[in-house]
Protein backbone atom coordinates (compact mmCIF):
# COMPACT_ATOMS: atom_id res chain seq x y z
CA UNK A 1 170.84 37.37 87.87
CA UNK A 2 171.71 34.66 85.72
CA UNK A 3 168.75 34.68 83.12
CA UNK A 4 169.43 38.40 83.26
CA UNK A 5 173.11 37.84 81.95
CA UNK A 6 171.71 35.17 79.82
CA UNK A 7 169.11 37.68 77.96
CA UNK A 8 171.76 40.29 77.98
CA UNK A 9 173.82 37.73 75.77
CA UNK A 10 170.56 36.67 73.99
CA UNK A 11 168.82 39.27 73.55
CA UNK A 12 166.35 38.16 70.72
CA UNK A 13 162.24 36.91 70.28
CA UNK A 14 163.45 33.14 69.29
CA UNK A 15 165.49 32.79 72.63
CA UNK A 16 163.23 34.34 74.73
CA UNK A 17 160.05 32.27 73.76
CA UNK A 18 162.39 29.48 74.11
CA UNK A 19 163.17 30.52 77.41
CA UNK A 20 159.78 31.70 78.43
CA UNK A 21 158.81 29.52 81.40
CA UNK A 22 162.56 30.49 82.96
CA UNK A 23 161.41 34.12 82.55
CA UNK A 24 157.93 33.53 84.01
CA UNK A 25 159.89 31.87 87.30
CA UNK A 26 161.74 34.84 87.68
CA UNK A 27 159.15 37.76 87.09
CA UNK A 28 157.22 35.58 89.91
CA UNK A 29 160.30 35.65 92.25
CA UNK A 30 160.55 39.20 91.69
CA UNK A 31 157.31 40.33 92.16
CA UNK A 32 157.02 38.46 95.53
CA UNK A 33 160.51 40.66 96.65
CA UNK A 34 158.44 44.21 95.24
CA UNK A 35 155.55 42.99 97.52
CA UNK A 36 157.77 42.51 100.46
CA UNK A 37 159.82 45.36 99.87
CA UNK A 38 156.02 47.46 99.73
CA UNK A 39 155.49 46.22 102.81
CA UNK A 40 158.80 46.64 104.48
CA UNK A 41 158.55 50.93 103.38
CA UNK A 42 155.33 50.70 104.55
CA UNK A 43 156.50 50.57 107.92
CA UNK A 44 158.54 53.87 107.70
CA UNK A 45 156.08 55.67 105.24
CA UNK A 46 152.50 54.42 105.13
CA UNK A 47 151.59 56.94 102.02
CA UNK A 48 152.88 53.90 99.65
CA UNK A 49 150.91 51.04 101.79
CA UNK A 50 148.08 51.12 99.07
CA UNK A 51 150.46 50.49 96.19
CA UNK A 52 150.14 47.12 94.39
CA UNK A 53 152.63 45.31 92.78
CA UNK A 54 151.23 46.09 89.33
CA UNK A 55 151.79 49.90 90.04
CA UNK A 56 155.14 49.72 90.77
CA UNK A 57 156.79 47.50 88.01
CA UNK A 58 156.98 48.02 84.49
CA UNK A 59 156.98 45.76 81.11
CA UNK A 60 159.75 43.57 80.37
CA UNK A 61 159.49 44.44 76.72
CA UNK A 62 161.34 47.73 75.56
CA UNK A 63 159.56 50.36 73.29
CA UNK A 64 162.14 50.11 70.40
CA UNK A 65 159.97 52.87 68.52
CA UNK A 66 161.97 55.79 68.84
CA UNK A 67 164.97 54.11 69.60
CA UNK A 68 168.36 52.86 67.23
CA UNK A 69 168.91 50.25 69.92
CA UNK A 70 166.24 47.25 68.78
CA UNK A 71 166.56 45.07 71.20
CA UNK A 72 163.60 44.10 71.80
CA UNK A 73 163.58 43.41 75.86
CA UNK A 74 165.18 45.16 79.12
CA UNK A 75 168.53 43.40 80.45
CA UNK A 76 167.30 44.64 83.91
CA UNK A 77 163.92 44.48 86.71
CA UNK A 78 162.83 47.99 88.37
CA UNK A 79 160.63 48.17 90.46
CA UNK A 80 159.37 52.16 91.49
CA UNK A 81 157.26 52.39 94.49
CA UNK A 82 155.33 55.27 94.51
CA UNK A 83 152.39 56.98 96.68
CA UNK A 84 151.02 58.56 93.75
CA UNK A 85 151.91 56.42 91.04
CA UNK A 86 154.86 55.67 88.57
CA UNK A 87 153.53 58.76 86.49
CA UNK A 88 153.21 61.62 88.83
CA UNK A 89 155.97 63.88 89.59
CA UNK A 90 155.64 63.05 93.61
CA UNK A 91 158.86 61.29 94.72
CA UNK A 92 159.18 57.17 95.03
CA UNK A 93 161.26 54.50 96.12
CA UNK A 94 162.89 52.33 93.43
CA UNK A 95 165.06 49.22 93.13
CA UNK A 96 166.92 48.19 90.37
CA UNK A 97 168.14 44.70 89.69
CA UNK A 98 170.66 44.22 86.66
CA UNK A 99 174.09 42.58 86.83
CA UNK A 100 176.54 44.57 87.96
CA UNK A 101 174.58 47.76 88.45
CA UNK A 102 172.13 46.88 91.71
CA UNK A 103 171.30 49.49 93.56
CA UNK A 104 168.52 51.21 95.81
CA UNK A 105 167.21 54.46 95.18
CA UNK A 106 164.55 57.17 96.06
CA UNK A 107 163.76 60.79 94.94
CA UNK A 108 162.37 62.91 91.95
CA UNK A 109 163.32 62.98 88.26
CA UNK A 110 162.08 64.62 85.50
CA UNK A 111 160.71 67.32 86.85
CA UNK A 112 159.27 69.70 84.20
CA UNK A 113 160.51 73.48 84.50
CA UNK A 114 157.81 74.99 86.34
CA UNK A 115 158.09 72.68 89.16
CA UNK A 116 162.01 72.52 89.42
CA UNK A 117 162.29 76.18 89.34
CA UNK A 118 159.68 76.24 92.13
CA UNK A 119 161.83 73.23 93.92
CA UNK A 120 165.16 75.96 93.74
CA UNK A 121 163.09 78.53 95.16
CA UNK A 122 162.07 76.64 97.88
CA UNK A 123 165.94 75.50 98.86
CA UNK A 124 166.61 79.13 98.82
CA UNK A 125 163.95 80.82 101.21
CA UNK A 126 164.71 77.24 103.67
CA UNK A 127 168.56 76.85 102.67
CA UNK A 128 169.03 76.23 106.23
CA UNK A 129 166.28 73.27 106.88
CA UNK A 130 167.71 71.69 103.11
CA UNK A 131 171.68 72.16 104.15
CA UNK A 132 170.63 70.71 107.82
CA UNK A 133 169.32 67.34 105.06
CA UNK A 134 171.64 67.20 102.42
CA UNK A 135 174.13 67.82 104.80
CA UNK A 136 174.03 65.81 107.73
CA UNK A 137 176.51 62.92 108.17
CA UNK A 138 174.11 60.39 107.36
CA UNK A 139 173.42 61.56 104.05
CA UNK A 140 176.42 62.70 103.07
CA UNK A 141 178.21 58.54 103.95
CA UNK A 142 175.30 57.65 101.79
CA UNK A 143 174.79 59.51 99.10
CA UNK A 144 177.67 62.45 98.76
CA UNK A 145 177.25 65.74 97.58
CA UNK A 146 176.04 66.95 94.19
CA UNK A 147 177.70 66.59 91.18
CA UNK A 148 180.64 64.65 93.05
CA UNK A 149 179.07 61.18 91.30
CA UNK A 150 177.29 59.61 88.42
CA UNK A 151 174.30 57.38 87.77
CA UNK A 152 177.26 54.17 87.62
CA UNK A 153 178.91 55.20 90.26
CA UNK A 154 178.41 53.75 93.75
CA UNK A 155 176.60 56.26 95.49
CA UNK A 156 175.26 59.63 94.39
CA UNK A 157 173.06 62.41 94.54
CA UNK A 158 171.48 63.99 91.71
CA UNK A 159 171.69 62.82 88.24
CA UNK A 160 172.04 65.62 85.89
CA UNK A 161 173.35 69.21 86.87
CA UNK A 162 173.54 72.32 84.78
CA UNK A 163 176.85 73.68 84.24
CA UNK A 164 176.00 77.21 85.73
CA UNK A 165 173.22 78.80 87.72
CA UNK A 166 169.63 78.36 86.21
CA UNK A 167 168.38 81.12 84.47
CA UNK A 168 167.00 83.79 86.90
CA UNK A 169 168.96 82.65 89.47
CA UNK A 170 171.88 84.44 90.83
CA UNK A 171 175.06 83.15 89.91
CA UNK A 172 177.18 84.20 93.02
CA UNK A 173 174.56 82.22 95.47
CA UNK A 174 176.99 80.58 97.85
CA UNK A 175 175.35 77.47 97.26
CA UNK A 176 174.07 77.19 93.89
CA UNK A 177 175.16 73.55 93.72
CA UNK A 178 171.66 72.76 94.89
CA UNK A 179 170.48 75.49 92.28
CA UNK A 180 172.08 73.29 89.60
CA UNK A 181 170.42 69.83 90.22
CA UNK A 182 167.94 69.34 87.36
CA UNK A 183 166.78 66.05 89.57
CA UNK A 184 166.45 65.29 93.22
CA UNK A 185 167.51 61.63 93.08
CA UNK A 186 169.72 59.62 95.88
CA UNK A 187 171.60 56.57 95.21
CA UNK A 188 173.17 53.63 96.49
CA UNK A 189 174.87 50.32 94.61
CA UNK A 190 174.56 46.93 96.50
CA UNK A 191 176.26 43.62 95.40
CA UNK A 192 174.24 41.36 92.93
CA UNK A 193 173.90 39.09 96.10
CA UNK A 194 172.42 42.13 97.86
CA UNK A 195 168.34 40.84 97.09
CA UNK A 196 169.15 37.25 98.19
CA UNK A 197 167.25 35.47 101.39
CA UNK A 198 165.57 37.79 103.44
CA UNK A 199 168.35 40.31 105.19
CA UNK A 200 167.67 42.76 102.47
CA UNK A 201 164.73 44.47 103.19
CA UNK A 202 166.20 45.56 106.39
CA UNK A 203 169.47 46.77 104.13
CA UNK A 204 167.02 48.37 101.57
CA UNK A 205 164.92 50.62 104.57
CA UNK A 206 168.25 51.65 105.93
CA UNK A 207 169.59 53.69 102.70
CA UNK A 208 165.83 54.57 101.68
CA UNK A 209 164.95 55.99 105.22
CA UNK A 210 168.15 58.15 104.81
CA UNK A 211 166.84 59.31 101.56
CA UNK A 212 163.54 60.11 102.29
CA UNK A 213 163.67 63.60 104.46
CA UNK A 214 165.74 65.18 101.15
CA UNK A 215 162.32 63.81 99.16
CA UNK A 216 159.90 64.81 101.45
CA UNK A 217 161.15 68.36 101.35
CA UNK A 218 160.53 68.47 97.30
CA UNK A 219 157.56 66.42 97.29
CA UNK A 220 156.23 69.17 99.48
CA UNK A 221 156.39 71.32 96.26
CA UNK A 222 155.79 69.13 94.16
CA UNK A 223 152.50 67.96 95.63
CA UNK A 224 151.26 71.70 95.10
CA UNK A 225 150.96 71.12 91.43
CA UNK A 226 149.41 67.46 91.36
């Protein structure tokens, strides 16, 4: 947490190679938590045991190409654990580390139309079995409801909503807030001391294993078009 501050506040090539061998302490620290935390969700969903650390994190350097902010590296570590890698559409676990904004999450984003229209279908013909999810007390303490909560708040569920029904989609469904969800993402903030000693992998399974039933229902779409 502290070189991430620190990079936040320095956020240039001359400090960074400066501070190189700090940064090459902490990538190592946090690969050894991804590896554990692989492990742990491996318990509770072996599709993911194969995963390697490599698959699930990403480059500390930013693609400034296409970008007006030029800083040239992230202020935070992710880490997204997925069966079918960080490129397929199929649901994954991920954990974010960045001062101030730690949390765990798991789910589906960018889904392209095709498969999100096929998603609200599928809620539709089993509104009951996805109400019976979303819906449950468990869920609900974790995560809310739709559209009650955004991305820096300290739970939520679903990112990005559309502001009426989808096209093709009846407006008057009673519950077209789950028409509306352009993802299928659940969150949940932690502390910045959340990831320290060894108590939070247990911490971690509990909110992802919450998660997972509302993601297993859409990857079982989504796994019809990969």
């Amino acid at each position: 947490m502290k070189f991430l501050n620190d990079i936040k506040e320095n956020n240039n090539r001359e400090w960074f190679v400066a501070h190189k061998d700090e940064y090459n302490i902490v990538r190592a620290d946090f690969e050894k938590g991804v590896n554990a935390a692989i492990m742990s969700i491996a318990g509770f969903d072996a599709s993911i045991k194969h995963i390697s650390v490599k698959d699930a994190t990403y480059r500390f350097y930013r693609d400034t190409r296409f970008s007006s902010d030029k800083s040239p590296y992230k202020t935070h570590l992710g880490a997204y654990i997925a069966a079918h890698g960080k490129k397929a559409f199929h649901g994954g676990y991920y954990i974010h580390l960045e001062p101030g904004h730690c949390l765990v999450s798991c789910g589906n984003y960018w889904l392209p139309t095709n498969i999100l229209t096929s998603c609200r279908n599928e809620i539709m013909a089993n509104i009951d079995q996805w109400r019976g999810i979303v819906e449950g007390k468990d869920f609900v303490e974790m995560f809310g409801r739709p559209g009650e909560n955004g991305w820096d708040d300290s739970k939520g569920f679903g990112i990005e909503h559309l502001k009426t029904a989808p096209s093709g989609f009846p407006r008057d469904y009673e519950f077209i807030q789950y028409l509306r969800m352009k993802d299928f993402c659940c969150w949940r903030a932690v502390p910045d001391s959340f990831f320290e000693g060894d108590g939070w992998l247990d911490g971690m399974c509990r909110i992802l294993k919450v998660g997972k039933p509302m993601m297993d229902f859409i990857n079982s779409v989504v796994d019809d078009y990969e």
